[in-house]
C-alpha atoms as a PDB file:
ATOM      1  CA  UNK A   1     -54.215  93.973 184.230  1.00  0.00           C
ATOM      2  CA  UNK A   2     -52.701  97.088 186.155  1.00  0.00           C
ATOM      3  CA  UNK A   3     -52.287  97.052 189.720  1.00  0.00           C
ATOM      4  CA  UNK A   4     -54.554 100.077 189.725  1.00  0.00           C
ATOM      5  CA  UNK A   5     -57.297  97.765 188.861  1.00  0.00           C
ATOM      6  CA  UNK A   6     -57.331  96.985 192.362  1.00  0.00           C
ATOM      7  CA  UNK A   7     -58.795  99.964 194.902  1.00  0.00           C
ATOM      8  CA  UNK A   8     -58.284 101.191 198.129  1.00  0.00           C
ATOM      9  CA  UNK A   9     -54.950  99.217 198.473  1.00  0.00           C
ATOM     10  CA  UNK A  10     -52.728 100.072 201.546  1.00  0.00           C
ATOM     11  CA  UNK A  11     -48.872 101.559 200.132  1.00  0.00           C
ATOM     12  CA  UNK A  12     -47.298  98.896 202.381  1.00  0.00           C
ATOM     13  CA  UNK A  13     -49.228  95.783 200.507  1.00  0.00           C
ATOM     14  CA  UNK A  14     -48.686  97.698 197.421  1.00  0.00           C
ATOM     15  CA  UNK A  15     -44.633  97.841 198.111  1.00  0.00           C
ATOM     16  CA  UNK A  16     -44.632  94.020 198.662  1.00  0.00           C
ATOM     17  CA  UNK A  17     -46.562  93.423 195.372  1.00  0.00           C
ATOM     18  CA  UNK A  18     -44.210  95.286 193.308  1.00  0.00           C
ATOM     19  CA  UNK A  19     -41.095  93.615 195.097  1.00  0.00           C
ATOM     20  CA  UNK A  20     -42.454  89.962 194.630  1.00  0.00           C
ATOM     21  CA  UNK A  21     -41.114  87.732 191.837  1.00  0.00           C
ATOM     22  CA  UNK A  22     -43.536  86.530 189.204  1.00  0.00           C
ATOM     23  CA  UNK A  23     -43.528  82.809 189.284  1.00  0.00           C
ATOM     24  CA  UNK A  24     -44.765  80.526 186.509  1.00  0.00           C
ATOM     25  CA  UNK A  25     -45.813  78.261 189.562  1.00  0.00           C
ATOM     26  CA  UNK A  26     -49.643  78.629 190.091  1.00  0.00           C
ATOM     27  CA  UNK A  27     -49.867  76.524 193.212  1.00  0.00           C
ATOM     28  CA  UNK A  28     -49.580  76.891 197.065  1.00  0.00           C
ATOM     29  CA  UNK A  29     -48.765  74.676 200.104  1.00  0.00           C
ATOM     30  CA  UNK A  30     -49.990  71.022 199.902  1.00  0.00           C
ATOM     31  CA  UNK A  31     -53.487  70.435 201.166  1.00  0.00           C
ATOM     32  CA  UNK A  32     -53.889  69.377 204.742  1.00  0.00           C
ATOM     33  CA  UNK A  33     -57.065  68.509 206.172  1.00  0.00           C
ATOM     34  CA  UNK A  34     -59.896  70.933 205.602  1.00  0.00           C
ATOM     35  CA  UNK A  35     -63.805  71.420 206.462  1.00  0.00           C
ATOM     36  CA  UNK A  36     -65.020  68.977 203.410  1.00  0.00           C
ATOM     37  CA  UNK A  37     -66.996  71.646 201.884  1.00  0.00           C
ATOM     38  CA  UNK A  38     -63.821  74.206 201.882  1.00  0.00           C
ATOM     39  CA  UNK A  39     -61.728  71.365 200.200  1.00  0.00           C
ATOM     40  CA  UNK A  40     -64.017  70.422 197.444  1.00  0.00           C
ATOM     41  CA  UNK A  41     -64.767  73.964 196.757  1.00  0.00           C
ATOM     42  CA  UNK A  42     -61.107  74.364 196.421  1.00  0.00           C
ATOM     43  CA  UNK A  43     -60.540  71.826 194.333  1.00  0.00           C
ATOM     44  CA  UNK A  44     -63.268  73.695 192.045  1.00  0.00           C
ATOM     45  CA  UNK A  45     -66.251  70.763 192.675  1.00  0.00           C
ATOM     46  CA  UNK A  46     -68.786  73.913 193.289  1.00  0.00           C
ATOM     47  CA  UNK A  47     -69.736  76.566 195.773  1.00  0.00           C
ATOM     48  CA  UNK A  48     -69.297  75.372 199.443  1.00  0.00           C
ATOM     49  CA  UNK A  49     -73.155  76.348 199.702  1.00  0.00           C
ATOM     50  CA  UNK A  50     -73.731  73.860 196.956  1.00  0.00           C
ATOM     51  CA  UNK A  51     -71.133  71.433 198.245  1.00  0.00           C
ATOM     52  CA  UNK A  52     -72.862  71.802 201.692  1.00  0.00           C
ATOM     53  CA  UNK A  53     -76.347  71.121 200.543  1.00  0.00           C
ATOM     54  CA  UNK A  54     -74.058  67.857 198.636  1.00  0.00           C
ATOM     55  CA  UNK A  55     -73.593  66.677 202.284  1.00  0.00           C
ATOM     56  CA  UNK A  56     -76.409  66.877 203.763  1.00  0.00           C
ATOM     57  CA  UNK A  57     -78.549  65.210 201.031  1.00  0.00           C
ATOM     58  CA  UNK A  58     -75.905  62.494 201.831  1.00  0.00           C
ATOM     59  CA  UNK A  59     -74.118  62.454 197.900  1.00  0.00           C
ATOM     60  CA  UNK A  60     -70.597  62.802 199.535  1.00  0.00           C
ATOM     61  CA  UNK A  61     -68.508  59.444 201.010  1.00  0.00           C
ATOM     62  CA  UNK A  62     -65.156  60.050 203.188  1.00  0.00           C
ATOM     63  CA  UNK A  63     -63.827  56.575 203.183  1.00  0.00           C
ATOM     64  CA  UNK A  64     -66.637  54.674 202.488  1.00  0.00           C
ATOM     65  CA  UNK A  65     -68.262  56.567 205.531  1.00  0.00           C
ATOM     66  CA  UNK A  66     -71.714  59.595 204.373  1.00  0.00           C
ATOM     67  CA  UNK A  67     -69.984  62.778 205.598  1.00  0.00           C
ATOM     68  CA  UNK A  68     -71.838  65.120 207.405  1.00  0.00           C
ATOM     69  CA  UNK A  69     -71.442  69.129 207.992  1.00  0.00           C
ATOM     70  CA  UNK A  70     -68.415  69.420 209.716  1.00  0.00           C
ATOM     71  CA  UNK A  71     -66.453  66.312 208.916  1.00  0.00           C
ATOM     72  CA  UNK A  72     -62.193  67.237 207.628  1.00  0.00           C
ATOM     73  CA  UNK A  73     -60.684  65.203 204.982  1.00  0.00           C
ATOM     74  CA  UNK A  74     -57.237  65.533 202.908  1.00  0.00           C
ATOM     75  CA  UNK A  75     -55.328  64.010 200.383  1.00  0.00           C
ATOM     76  CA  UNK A  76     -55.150  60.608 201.721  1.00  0.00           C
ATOM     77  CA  UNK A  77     -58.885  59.856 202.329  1.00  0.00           C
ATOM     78  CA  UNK A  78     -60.812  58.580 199.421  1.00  0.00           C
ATOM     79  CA  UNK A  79     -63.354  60.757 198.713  1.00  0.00           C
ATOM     80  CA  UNK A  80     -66.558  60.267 196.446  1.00  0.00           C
ATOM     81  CA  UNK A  81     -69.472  62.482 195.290  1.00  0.00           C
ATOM     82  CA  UNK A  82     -72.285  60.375 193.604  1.00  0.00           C
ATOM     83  CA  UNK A  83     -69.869  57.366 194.233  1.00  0.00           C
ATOM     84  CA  UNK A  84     -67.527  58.434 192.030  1.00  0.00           C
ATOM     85  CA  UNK A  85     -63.855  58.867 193.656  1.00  0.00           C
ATOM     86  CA  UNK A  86     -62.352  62.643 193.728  1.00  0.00           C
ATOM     87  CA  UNK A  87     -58.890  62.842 192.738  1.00  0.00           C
ATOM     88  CA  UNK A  88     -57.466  66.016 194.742  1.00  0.00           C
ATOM     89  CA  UNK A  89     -54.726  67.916 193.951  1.00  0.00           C
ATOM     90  CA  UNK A  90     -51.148  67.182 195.600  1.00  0.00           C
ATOM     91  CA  UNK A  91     -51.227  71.152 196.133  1.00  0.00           C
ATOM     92  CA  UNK A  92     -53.999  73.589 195.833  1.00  0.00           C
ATOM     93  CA  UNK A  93     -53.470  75.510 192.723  1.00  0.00           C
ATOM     94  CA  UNK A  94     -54.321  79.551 193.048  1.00  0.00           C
ATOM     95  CA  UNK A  95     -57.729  80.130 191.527  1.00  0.00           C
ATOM     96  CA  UNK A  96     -58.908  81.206 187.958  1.00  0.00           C
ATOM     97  CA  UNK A  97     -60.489  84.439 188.001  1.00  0.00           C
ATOM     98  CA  UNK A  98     -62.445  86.170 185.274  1.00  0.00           C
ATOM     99  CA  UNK A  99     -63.837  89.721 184.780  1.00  0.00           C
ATOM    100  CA  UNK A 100     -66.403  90.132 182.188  1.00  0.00           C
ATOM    101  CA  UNK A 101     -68.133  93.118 180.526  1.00  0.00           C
ATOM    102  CA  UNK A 102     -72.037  91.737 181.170  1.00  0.00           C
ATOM    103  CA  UNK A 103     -73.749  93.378 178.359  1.00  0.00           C
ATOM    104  CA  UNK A 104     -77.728  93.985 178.744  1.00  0.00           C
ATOM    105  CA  UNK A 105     -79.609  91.038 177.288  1.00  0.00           C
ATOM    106  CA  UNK A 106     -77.479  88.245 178.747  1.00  0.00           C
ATOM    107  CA  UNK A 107     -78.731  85.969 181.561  1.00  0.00           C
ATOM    108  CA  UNK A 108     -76.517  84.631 184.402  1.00  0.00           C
ATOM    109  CA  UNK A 109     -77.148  81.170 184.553  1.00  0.00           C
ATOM    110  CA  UNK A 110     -75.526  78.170 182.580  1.00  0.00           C
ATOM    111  CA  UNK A 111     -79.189  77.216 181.860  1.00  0.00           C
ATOM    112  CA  UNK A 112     -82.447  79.126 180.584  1.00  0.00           C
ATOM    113  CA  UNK A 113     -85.810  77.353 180.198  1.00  0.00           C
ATOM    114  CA  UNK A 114     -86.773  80.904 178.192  1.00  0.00           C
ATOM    115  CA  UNK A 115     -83.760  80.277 175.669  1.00  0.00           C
ATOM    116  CA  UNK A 116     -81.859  83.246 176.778  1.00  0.00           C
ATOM    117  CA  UNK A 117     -78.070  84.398 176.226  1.00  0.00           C
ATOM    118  CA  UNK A 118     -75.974  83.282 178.780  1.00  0.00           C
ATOM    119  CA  UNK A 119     -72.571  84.763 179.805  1.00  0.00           C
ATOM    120  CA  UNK A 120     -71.423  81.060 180.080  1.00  0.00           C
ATOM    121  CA  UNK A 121     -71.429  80.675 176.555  1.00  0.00           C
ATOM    122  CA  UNK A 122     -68.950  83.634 176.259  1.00  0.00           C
ATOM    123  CA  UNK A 123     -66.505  82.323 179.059  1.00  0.00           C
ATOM    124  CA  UNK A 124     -63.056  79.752 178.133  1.00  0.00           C
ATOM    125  CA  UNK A 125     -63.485  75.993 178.776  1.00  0.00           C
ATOM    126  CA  UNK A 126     -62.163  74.514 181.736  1.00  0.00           C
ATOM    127  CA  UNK A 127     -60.684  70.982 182.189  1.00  0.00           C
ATOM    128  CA  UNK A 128     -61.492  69.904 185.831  1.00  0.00           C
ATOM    129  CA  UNK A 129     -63.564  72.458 187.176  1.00  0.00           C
ATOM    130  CA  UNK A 130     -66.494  75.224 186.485  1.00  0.00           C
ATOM    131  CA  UNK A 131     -66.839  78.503 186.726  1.00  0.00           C
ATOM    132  CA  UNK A 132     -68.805  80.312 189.702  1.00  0.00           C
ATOM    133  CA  UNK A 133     -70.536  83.890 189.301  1.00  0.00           C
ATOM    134  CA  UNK A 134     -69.598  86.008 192.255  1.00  0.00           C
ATOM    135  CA  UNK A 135     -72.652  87.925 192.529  1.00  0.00           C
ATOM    136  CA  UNK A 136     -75.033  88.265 189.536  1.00  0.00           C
ATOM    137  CA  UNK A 137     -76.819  90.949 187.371  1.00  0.00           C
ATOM    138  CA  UNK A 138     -80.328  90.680 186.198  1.00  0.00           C
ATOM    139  CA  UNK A 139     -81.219  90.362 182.509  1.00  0.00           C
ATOM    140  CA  UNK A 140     -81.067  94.096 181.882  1.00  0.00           C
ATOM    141  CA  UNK A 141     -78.014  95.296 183.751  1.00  0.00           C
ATOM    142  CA  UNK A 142     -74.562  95.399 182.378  1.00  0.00           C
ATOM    143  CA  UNK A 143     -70.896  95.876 183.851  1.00  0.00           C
ATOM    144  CA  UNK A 144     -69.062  93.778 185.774  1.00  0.00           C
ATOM    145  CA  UNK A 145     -69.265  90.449 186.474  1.00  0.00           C
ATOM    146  CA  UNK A 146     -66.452  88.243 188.020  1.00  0.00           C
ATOM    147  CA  UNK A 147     -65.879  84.759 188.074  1.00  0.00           C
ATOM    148  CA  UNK A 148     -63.988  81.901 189.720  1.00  0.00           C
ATOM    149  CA  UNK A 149     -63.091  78.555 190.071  1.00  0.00           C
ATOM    150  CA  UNK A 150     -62.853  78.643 193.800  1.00  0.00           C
ATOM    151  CA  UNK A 151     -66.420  78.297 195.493  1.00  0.00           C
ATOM    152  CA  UNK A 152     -64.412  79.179 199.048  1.00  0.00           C
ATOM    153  CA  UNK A 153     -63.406  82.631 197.191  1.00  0.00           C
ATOM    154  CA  UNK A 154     -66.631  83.057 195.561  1.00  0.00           C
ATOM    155  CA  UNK A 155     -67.746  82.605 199.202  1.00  0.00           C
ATOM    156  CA  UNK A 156     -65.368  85.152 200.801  1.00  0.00           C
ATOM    157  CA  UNK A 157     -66.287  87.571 198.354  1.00  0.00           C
ATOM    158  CA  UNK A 158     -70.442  86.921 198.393  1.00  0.00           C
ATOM    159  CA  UNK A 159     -70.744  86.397 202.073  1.00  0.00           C
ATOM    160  CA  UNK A 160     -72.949  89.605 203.804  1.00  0.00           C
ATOM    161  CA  UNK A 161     -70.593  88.714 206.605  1.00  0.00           C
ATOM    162  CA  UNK A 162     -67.954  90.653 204.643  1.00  0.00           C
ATOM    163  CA  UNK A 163     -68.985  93.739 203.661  1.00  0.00           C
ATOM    164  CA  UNK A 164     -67.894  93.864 200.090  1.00  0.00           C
ATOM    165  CA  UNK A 165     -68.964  96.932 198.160  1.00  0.00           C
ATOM    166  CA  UNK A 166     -70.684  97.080 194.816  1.00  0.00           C
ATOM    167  CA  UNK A 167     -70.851 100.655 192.966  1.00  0.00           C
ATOM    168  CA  UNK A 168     -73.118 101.021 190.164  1.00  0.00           C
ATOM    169  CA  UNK A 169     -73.962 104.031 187.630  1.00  0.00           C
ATOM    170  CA  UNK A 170     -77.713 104.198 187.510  1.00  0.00           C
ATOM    171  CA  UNK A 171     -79.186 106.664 184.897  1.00  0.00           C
ATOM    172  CA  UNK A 172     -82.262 108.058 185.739  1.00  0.00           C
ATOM    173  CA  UNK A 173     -85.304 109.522 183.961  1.00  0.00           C
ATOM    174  CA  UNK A 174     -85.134 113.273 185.945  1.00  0.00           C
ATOM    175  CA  UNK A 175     -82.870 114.529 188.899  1.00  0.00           C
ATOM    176  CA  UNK A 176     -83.441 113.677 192.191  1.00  0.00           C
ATOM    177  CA  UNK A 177     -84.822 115.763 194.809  1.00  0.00           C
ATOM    178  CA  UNK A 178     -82.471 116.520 197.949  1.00  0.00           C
ATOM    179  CA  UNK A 179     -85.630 114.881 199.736  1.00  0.00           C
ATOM    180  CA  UNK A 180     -84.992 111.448 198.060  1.00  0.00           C
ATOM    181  CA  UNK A 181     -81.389 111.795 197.998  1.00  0.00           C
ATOM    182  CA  UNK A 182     -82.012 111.723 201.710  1.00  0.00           C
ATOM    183  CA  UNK A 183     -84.348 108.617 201.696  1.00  0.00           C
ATOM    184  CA  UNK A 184     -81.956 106.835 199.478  1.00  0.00           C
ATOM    185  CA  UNK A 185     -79.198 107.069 201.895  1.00  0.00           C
ATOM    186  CA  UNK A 186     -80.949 106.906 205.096  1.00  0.00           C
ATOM    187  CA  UNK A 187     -83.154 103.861 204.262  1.00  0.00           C
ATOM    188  CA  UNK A 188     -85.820 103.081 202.283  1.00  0.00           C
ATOM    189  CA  UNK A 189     -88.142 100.357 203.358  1.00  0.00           C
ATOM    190  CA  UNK A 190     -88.882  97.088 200.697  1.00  0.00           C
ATOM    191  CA  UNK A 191     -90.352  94.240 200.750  1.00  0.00           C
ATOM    192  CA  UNK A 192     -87.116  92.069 202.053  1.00  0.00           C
ATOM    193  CA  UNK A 193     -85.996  94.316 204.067  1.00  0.00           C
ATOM    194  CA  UNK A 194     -84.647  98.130 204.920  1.00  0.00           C
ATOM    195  CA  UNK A 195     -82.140  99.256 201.889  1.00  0.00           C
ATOM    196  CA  UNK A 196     -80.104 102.247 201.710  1.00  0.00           C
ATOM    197  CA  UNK A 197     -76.786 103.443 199.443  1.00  0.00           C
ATOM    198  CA  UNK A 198     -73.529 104.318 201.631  1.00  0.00           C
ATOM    199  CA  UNK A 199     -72.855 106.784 199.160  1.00  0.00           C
ATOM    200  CA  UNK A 200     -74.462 108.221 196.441  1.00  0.00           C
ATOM    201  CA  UNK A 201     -72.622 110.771 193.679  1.00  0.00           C
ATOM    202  CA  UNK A 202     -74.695 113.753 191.339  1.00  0.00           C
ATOM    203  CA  UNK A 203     -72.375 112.860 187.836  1.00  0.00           C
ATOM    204  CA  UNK A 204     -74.383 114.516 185.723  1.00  0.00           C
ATOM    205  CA  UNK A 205     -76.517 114.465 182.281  1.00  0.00           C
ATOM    206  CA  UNK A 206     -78.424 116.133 179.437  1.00  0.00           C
ATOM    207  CA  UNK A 207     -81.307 116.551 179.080  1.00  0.00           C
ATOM    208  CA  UNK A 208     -84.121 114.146 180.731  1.00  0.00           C
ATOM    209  CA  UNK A 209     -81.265 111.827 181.637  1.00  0.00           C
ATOM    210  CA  UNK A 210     -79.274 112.445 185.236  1.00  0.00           C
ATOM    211  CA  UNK A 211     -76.303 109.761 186.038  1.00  0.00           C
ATOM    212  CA  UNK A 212     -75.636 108.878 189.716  1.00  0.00           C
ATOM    213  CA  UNK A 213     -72.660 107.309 191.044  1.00  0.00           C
ATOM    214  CA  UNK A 214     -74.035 104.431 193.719  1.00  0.00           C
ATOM    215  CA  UNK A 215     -72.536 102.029 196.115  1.00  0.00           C
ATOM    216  CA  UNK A 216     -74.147  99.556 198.983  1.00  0.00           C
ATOM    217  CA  UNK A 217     -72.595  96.869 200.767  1.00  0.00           C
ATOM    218  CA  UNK A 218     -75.017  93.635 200.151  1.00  0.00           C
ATOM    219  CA  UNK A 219     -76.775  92.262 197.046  1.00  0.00           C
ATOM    220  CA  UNK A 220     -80.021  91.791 197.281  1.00  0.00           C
ATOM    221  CA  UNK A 221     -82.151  90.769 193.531  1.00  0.00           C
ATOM    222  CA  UNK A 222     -82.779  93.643 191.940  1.00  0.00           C
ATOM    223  CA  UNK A 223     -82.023  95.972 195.146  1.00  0.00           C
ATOM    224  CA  UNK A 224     -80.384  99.382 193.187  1.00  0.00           C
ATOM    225  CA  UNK A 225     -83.856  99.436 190.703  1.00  0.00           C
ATOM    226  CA  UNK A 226     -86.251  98.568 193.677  1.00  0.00           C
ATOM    227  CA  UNK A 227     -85.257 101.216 196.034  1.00  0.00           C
ATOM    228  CA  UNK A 228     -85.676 104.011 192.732  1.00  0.00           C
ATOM    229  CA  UNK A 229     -88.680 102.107 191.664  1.00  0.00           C
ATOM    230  CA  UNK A 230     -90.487 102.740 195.406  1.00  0.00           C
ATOM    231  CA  UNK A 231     -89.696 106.585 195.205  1.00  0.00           C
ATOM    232  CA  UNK A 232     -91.275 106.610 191.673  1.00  0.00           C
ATOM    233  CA  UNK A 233     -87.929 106.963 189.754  1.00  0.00           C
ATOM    234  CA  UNK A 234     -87.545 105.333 186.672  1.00  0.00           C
ATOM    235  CA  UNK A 235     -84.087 103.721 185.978  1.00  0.00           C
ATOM    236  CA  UNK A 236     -83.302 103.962 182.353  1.00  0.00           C
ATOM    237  CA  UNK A 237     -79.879 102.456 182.697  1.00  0.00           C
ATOM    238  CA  UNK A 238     -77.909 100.282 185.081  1.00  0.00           C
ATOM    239  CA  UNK A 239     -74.506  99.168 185.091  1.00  0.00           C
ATOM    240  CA  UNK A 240     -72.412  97.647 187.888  1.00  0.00           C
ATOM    241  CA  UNK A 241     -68.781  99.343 188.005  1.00  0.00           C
ATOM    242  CA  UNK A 242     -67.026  97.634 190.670  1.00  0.00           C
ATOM    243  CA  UNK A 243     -66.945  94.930 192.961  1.00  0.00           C
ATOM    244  CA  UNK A 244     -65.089  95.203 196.347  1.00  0.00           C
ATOM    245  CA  UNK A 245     -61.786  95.535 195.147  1.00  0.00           C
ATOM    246  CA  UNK A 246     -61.982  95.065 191.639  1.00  0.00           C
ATOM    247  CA  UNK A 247     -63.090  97.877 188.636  1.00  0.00           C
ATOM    248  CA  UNK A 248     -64.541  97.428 185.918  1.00  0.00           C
ATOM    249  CA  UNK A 249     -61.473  97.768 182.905  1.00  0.00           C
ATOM    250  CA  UNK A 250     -62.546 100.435 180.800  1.00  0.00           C
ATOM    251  CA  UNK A 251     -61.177  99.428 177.996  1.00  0.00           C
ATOM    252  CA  UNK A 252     -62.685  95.849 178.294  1.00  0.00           C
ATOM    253  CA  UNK A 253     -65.717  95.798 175.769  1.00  0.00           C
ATOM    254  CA  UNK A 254     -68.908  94.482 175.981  1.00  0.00           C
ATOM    255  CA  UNK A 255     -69.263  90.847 175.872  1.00  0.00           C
ATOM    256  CA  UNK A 256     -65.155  90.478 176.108  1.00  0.00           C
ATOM    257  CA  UNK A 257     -63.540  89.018 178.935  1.00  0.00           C
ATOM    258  CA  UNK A 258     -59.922  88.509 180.724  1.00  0.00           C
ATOM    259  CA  UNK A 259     -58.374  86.618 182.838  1.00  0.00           C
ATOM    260  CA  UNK A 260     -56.132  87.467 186.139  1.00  0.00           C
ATOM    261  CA  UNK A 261     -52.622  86.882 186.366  1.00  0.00           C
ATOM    262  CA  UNK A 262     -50.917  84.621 188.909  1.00  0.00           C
ATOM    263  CA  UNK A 263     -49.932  88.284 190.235  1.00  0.00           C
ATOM    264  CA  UNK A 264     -52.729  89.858 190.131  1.00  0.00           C
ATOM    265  CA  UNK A 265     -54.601  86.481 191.605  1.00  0.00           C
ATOM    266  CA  UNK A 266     -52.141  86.874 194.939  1.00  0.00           C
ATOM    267  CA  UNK A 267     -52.517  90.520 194.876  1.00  0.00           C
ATOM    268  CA  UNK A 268     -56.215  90.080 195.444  1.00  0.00           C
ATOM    269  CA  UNK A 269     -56.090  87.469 197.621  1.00  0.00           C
ATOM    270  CA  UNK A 270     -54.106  89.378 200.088  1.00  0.00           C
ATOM    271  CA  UNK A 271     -56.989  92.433 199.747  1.00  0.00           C
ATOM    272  CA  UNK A 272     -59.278  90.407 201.357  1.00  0.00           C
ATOM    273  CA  UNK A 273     -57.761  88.660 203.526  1.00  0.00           C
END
């Protein structure tokens, strides 16, 4: 993947990328004590919201003792989930990530009581750990989806706390007025809540069929069709472009995936940091 992948770098991070030395190691410092749920998410065990909601149901030991919010451990406590000891890693290994090319018709949950598609089925096997969706799309919206093995990244990166931006082309059923262009970026009043775009782009169209260029800083279910829905615009076509710092490939097909590089992995890391 192309550094270019990543936007809105800063020239002086980009300098120290290009003057690092690829290494074939994929690991960092050796684990120290942590919060429980930022070491088991880590370690790839789940979310830390899942891992949290492990704790307080009491399913999580720290030597032989039920661990509750807040409690540290490290390598050299015995740790069990379900009763079943946790081995942790000597050093915490840099996490997978995935970007995948959602197509429409795919759900994003491992399972479906309906029978749907999933976009698990589509993604590589892993050994010791799972894969976590950093944000999700509903059944009929494609682009980008990302995924990780780290539930403290997918946390970073999900967290309203942080501000990450999505941008979406929508394709619309008629042009918009300069009246709900306005409303659309001043704040349009759901059910959950006030909603607005930061910025909204005119790319275009023929015919019946106008494309707009969108971005917003949360991710709310179904927010981008809900705020056209309540100014009676029909949405014909949605498809997420990028996420915070990472685009959408275009030359990564529908239904196709790829997988970071140990460079690219740091690269991003250091973005948000």
């Amino acid at each position: 993947m192309p550094v270019d992948r990543f936007k809105n770098q800063k020239k002086d991070r980009k300098r120290k990328f290009s003057s690092s030395t690829p290494s074939n190691s994929n690991t960092t410092s050796a684990v120290k004590p942590e919060r429980l749920q930022k070491l088991l998410a880590q370690n790839g065990l789940g979310s830390r919201r899942e891992i949290e909601a492990m704790i307080v149901a009491g399913h999580i030991s720290v030597n032989n003792i039920i661990a509750k919010l807040g409690d540290r451990a490290g390598v050299g406590d015995k740790i069990r989930i379900n009763g079943k000891i946790i081995q942790l890693r000597l050093s915490v290994q840099l996490p997978r990530i995935l970007i995948y090319h959602k197509p429409e018709g795919e759900i994003v949950s491992v399972r479906d009581p309906q029978g749907r598609p999933s976009v698990f089925e589509k993604l590589p096997r892993t050994r010791t750990s799972k894969w976590i969706a950093i944000g999700r799309l509903d059944f009929n919206t494609s682009g980008l989806l990302i995924f990780t093995t780290d539930g403290a990244l997918a946390n970073r990166l999900m967290h309203p706390r942080y501000q990450m931006e999505r941008e979406y082309a929508v394709r619309t059923i008629g042009e918009l007025t300069a009246e709900q262009i306005t409303r659309l970026t001043t704040g349009i009043e759901l059910e959950d809540g006030l909603a607005k775009f930061d910025q909204l782009h005119d790319r275009g169209g023929e015919g019946v069929n106008r494309w707009y260029g969108v971005t917003l800083k949360e991710g709310r279910n179904r927010e981008v069709r809900r705020m056209f829905k309540a100014l009676g615009v029909t949405v014909s076509r949605l498809m997420r472009i990028r996420f915070g710092p990472i685009a959408l490939p275009p030359r990564l097909k529908r239904g196709k995936w790829l997988e970071l590089t140990t460079v690219e992995v740091e690269q991003l890391l250091m973005l948000i940091d």
